[in-house]
C-alpha atoms as a PDB file:
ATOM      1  CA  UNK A   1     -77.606 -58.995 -69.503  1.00  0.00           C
ATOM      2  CA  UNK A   2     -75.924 -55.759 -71.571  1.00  0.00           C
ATOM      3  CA  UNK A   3     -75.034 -54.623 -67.989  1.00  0.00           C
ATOM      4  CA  UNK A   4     -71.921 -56.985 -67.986  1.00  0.00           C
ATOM      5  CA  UNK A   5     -70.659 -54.791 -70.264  1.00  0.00           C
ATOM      6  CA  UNK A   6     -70.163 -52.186 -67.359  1.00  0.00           C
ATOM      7  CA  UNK A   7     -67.198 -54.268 -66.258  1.00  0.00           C
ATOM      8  CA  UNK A   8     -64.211 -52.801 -67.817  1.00  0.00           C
ATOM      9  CA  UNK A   9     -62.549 -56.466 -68.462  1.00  0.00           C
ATOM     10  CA  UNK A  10     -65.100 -58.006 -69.893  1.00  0.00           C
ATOM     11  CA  UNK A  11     -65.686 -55.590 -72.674  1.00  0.00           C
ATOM     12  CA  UNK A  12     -62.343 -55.514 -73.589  1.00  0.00           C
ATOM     13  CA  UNK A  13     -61.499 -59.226 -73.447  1.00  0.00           C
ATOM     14  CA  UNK A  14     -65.295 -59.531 -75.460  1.00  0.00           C
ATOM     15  CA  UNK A  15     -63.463 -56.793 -78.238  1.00  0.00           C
ATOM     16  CA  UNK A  16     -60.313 -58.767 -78.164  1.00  0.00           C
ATOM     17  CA  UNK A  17     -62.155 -62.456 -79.004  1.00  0.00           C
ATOM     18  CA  UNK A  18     -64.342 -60.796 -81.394  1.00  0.00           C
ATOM     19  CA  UNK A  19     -61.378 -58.823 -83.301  1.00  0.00           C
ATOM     20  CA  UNK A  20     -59.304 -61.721 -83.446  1.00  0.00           C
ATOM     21  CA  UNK A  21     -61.463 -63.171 -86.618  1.00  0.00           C
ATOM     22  CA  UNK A  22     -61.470 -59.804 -88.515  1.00  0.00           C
ATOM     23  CA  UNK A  23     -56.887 -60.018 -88.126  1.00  0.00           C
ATOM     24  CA  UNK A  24     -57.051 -63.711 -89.227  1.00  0.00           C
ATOM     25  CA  UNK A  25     -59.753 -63.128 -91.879  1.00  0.00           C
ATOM     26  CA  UNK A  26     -57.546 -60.098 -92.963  1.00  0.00           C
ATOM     27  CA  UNK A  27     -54.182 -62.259 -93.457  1.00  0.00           C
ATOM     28  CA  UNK A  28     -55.929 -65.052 -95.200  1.00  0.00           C
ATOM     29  CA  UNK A  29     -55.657 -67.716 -92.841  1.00  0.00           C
ATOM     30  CA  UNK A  30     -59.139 -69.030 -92.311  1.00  0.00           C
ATOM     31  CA  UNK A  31     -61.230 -70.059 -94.876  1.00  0.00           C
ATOM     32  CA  UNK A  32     -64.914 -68.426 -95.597  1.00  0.00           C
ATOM     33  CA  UNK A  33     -63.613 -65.172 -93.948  1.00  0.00           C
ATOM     34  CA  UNK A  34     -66.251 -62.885 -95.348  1.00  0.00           C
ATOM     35  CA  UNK A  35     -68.868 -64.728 -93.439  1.00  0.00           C
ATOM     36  CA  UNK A  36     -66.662 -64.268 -90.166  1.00  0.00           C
ATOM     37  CA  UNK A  37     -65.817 -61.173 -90.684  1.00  0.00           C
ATOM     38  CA  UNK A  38     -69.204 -59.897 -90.837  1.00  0.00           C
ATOM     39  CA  UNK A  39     -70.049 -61.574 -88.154  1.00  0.00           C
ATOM     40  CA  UNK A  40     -67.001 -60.318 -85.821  1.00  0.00           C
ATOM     41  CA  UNK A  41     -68.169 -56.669 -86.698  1.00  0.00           C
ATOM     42  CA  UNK A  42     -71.785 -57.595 -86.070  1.00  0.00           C
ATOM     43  CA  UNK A  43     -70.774 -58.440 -82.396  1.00  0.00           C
ATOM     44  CA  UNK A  44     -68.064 -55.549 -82.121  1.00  0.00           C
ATOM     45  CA  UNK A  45     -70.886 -53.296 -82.965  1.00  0.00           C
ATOM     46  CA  UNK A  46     -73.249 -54.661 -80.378  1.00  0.00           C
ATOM     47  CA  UNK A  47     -71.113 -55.081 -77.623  1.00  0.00           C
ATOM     48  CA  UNK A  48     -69.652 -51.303 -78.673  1.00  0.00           C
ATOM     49  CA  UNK A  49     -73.773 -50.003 -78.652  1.00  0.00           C
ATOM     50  CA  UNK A  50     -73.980 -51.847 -75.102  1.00  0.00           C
ATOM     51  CA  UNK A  51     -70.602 -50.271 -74.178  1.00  0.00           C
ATOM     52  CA  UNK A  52     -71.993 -46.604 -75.292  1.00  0.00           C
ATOM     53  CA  UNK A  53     -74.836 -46.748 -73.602  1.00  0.00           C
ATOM     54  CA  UNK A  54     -73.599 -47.624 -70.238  1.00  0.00           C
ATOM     55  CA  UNK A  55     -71.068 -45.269 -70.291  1.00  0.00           C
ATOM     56  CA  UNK A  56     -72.911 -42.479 -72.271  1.00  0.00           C
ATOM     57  CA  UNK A  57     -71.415 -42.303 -75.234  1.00  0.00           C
ATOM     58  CA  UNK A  58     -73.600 -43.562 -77.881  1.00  0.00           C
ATOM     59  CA  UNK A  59     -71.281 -42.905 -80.613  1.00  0.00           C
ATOM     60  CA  UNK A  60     -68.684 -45.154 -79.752  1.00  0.00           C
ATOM     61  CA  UNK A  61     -70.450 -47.407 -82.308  1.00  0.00           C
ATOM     62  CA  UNK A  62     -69.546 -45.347 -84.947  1.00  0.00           C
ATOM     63  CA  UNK A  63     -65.399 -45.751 -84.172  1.00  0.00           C
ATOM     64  CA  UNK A  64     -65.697 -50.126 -85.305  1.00  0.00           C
ATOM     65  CA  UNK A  65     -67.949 -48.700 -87.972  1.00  0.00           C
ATOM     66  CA  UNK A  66     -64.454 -46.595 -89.200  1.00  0.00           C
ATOM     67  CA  UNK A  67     -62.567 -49.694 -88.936  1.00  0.00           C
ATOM     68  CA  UNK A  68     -65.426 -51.530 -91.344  1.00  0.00           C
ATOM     69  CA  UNK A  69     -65.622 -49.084 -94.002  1.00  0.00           C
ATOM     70  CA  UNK A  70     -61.725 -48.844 -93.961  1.00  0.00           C
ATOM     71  CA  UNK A  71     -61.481 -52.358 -94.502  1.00  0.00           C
ATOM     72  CA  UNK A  72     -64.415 -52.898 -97.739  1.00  0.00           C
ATOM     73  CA  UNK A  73     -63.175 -49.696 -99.402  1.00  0.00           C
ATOM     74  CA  UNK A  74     -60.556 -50.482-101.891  1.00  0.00           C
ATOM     75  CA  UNK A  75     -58.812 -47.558-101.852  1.00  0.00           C
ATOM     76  CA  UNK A  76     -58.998 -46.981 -98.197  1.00  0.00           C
ATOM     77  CA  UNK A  77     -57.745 -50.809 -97.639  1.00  0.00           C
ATOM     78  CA  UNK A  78     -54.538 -50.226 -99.217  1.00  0.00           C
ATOM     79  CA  UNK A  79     -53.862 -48.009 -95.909  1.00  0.00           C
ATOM     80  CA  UNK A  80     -53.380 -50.983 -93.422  1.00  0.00           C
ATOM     81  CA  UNK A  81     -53.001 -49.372 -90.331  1.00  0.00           C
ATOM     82  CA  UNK A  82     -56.011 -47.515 -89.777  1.00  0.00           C
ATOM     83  CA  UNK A  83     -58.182 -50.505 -89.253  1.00  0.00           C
ATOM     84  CA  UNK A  84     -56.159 -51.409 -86.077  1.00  0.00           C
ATOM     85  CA  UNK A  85     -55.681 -47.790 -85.201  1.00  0.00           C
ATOM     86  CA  UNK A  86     -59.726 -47.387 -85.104  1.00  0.00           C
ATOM     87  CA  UNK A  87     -59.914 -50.685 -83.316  1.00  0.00           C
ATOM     88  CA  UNK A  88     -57.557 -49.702 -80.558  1.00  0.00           C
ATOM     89  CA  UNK A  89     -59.005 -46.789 -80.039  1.00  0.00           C
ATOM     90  CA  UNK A  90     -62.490 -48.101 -79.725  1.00  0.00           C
ATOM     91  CA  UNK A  91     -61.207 -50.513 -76.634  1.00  0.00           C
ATOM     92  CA  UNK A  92     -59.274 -47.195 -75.280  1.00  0.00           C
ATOM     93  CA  UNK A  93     -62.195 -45.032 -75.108  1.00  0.00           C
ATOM     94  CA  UNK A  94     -64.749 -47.852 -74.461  1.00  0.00           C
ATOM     95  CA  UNK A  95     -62.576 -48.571 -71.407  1.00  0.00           C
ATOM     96  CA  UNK A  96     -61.394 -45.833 -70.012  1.00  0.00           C
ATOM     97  CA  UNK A  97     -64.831 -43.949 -69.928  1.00  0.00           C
ATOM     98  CA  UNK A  98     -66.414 -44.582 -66.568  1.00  0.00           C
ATOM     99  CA  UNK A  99     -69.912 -46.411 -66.075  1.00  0.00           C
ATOM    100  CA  UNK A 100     -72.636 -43.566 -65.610  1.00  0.00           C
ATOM    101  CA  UNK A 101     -75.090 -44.714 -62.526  1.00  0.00           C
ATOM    102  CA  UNK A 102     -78.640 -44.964 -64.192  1.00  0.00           C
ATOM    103  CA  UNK A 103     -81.747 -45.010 -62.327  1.00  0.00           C
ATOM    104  CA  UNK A 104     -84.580 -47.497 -63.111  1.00  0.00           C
ATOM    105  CA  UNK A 105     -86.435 -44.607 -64.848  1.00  0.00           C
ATOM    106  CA  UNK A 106     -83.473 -43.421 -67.352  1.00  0.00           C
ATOM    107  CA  UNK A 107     -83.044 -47.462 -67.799  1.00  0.00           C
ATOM    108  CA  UNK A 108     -86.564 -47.477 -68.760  1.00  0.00           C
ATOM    109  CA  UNK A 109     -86.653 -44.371 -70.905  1.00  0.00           C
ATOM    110  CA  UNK A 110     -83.498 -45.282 -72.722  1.00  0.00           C
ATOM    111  CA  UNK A 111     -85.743 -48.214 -74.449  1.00  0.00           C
END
């Protein structure tokens, strides 16, 4: 299953679907947009992990988790931009990185 995350497209159409919540939740046009929110960055982060392990960057998890802490700190939210920044460069790196060819072994040790 996480291996269709080695297809460039799908991960970043996945990103796209899943940021689209944490925009509309930001600009106050759904209602109960804490619950989606969290929710959206639950999935960003899992399809990010997925991403960062087929790829082999296991810290691009940690560029969404920016993005979150940005967004729930008060004093960082009044900085707007940096959210999307963080988020665009998530799908940049998470995309342009090439898929690293794992044997069955490595596949097996990575668990």
């Amino acid at each position: 299953m996480y291996k269709a995350f080695s297809n460039t497209r799908l991960f970043i159409m996945t990103y796209l679907v899943l940021a689209l919540p944490t925009y509309l939740a930001d600009a106050g046009m759904i209602a109960n947009n804490s619950l989606l929110y969290a929710l959206s960055m639950v999935g960003i982060w899992a399809i990010c992990l997925l991403r960062g392990t087929i790829i082999g960057k296991h810290w691009l998890v940690l560029i969404p988790s920016v993005a979150f802490v940005f967004d729930l700190t008060p004093a960082l939210a009044a900085i707007t931009f940096v959210p999307y920044l963080y988020h665009a460069l998530a799908i940049l790196l998470g995309a342009a990185s090439p898929s690293i060819a794992l044997s069955h072994r490595d596949t097996y040790e990575m668990r």
